[in-house]
C-alpha atoms as a PDB file:
ATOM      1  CA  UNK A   1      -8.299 168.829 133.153  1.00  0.00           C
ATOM      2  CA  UNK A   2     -11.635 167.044 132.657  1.00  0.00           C
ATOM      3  CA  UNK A   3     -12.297 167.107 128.686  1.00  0.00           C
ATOM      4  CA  UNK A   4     -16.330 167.689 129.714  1.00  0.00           C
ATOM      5  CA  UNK A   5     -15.840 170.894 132.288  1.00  0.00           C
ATOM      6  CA  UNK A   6     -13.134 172.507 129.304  1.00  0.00           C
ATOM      7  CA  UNK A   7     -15.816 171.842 126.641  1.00  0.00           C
ATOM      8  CA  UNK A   8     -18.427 173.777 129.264  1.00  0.00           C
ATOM      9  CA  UNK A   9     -16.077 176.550 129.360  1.00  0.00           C
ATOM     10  CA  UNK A  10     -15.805 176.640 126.012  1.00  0.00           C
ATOM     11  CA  UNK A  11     -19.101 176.847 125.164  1.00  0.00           C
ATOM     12  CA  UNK A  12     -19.985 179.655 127.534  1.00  0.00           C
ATOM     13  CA  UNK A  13     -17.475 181.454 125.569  1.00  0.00           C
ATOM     14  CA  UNK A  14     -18.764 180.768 122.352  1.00  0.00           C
ATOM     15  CA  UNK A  15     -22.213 181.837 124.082  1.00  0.00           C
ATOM     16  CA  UNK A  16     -20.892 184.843 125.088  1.00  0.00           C
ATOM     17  CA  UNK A  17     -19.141 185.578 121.891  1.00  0.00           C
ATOM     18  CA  UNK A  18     -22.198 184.913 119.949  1.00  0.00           C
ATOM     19  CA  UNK A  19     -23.565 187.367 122.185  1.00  0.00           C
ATOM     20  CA  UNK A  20     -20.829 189.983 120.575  1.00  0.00           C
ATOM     21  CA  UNK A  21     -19.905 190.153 124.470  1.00  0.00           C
ATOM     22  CA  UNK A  22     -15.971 190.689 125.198  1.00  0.00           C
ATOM     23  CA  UNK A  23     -14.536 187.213 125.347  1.00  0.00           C
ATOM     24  CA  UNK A  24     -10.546 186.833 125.995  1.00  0.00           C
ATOM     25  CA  UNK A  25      -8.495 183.347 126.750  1.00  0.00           C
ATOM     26  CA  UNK A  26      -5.202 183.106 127.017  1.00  0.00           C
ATOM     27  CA  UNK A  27      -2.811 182.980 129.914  1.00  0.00           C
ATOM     28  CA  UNK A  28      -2.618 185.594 132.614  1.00  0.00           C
ATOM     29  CA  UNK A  29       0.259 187.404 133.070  1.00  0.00           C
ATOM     30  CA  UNK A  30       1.991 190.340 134.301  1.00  0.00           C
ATOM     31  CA  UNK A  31       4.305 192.135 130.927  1.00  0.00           C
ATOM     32  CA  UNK A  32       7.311 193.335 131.892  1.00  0.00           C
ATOM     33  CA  UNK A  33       5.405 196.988 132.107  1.00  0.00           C
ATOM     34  CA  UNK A  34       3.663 195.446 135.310  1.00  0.00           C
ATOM     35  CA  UNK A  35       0.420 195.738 133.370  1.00  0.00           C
ATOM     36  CA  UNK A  36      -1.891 192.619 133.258  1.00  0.00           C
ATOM     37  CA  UNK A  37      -2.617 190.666 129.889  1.00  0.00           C
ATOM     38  CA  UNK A  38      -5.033 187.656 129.006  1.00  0.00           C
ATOM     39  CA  UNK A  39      -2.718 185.960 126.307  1.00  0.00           C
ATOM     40  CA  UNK A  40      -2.077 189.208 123.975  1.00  0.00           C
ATOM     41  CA  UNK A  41      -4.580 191.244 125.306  1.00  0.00           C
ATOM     42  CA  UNK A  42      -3.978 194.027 127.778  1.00  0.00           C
ATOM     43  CA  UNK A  43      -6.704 193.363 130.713  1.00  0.00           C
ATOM     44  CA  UNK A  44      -5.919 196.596 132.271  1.00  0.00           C
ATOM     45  CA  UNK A  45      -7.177 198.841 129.204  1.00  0.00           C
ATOM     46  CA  UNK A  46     -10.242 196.627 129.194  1.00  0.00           C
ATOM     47  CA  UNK A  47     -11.245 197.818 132.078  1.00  0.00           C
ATOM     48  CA  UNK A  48     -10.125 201.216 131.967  1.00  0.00           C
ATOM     49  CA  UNK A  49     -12.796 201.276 128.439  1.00  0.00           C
ATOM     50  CA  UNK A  50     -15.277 199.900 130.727  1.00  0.00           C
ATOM     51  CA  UNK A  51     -14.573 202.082 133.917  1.00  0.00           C
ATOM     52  CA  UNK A  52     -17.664 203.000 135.648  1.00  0.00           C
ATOM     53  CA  UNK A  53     -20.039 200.184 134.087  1.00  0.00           C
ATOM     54  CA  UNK A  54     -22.127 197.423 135.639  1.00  0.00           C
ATOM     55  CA  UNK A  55     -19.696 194.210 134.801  1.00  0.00           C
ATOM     56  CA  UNK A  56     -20.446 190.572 135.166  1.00  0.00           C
ATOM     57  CA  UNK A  57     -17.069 189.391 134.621  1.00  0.00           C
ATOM     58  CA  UNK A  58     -16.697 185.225 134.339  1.00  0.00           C
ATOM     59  CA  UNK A  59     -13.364 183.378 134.633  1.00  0.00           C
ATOM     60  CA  UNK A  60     -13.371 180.019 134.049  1.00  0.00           C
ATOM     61  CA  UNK A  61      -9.765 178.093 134.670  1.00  0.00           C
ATOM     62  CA  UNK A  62      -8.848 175.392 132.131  1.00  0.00           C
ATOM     63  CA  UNK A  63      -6.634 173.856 134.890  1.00  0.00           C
ATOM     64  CA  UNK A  64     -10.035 172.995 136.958  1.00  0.00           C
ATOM     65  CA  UNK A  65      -9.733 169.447 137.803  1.00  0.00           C
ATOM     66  CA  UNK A  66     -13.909 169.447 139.626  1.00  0.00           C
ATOM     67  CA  UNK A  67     -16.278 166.875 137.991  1.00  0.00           C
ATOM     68  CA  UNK A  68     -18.869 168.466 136.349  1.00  0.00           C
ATOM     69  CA  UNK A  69     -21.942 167.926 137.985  1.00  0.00           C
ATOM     70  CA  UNK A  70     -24.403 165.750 136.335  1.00  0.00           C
ATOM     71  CA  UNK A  71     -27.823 167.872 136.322  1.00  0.00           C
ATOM     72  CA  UNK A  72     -31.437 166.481 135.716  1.00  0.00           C
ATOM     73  CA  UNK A  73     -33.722 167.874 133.374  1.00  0.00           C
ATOM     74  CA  UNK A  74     -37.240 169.361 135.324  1.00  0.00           C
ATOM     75  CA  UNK A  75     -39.150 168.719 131.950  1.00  0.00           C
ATOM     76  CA  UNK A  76     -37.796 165.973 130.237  1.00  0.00           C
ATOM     77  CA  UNK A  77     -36.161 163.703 133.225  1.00  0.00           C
ATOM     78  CA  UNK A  78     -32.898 162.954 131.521  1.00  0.00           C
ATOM     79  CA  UNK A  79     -29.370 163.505 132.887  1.00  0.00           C
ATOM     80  CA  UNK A  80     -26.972 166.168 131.695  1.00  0.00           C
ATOM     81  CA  UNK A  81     -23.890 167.982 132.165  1.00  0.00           C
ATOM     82  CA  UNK A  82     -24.552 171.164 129.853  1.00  0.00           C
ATOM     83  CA  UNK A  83     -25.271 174.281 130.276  1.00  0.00           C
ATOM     84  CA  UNK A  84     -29.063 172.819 129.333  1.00  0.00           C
ATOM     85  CA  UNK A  85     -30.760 169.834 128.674  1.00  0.00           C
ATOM     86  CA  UNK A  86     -29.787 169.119 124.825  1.00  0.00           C
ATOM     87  CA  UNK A  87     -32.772 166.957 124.189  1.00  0.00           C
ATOM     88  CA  UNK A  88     -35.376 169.706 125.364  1.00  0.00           C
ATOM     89  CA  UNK A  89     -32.589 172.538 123.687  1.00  0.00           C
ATOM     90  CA  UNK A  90     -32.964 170.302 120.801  1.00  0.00           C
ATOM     91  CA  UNK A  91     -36.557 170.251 120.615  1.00  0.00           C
ATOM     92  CA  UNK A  92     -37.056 174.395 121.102  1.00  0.00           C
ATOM     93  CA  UNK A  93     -34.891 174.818 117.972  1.00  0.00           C
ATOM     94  CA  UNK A  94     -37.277 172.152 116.042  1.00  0.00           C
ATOM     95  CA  UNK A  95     -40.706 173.066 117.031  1.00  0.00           C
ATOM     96  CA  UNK A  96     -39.556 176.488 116.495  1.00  0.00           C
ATOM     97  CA  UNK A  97     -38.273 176.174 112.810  1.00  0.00           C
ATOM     98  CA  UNK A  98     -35.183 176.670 113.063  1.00  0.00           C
ATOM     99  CA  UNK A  99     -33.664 173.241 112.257  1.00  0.00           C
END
C-alpha cells in the first residue's frame, strides 16, 4: 500500500478518536458464530448500540493501492496531500496560541 494514503487513514482515525468518536481497525471477519468482527471487536453489537441513530460510518482499506491526490492550498498556494494544508494548519495553531 502507498505509505502516504495509510498515514491519511491513520490520521483520520486519530481525528476521529480525538473526537472520542468510535474508531475500530483490525481485520474483518466473520467468527465462527457468523457474527461480524473488526479485529476483536464485534461489529454487529456496535450497531445494534447504535440502532436507530444518524451514522456516518467511514472505512478506509489499508490494502488501497490509489495515489493520493496531491491538493493545492486556496490560501497559501502550496501543494499537499493531507487532510489540510500543514503550513496554513500550522499557522492557525500559532497565531492562535497554542504552539
Amino acid at each position: 500500500m502507498n505509505s502516504m494514503r495509510r498515514a491519511a487513514i491513520y490520521k483520520l482515525a486519530a481525528a476521529a478518536h480525538e473526537m472520542e468518536l468510535d474508531v475500530m481497525s483490525g481485520v474483518l471477519h466473520r467468527a465462527d458464530d457468523g457474527r461480524w468482527q473488526i479485529g476483536d471487536h464485534d461489529l454487529d453489537t456496535w450497531l445494534d448500540v447504535h440502532s436507530g441513530e444518524e451514522l456516518v460510518l467511514v472505512l478506509g482499506s489499508l490494502a488501497d493501492e490509489r495515489e493520493v491526490q496531491v491538493r493545492t492550498c486556496r490560501t497559501c498556494g502550496r501543494d499537499y496531500t493531507e487532510l489540510e494544508c500543514p503550513h496554513c494548519r500550522a499557522n492557525r495553531i500559532r497565531l492562535r496560541g497554542h504552539a
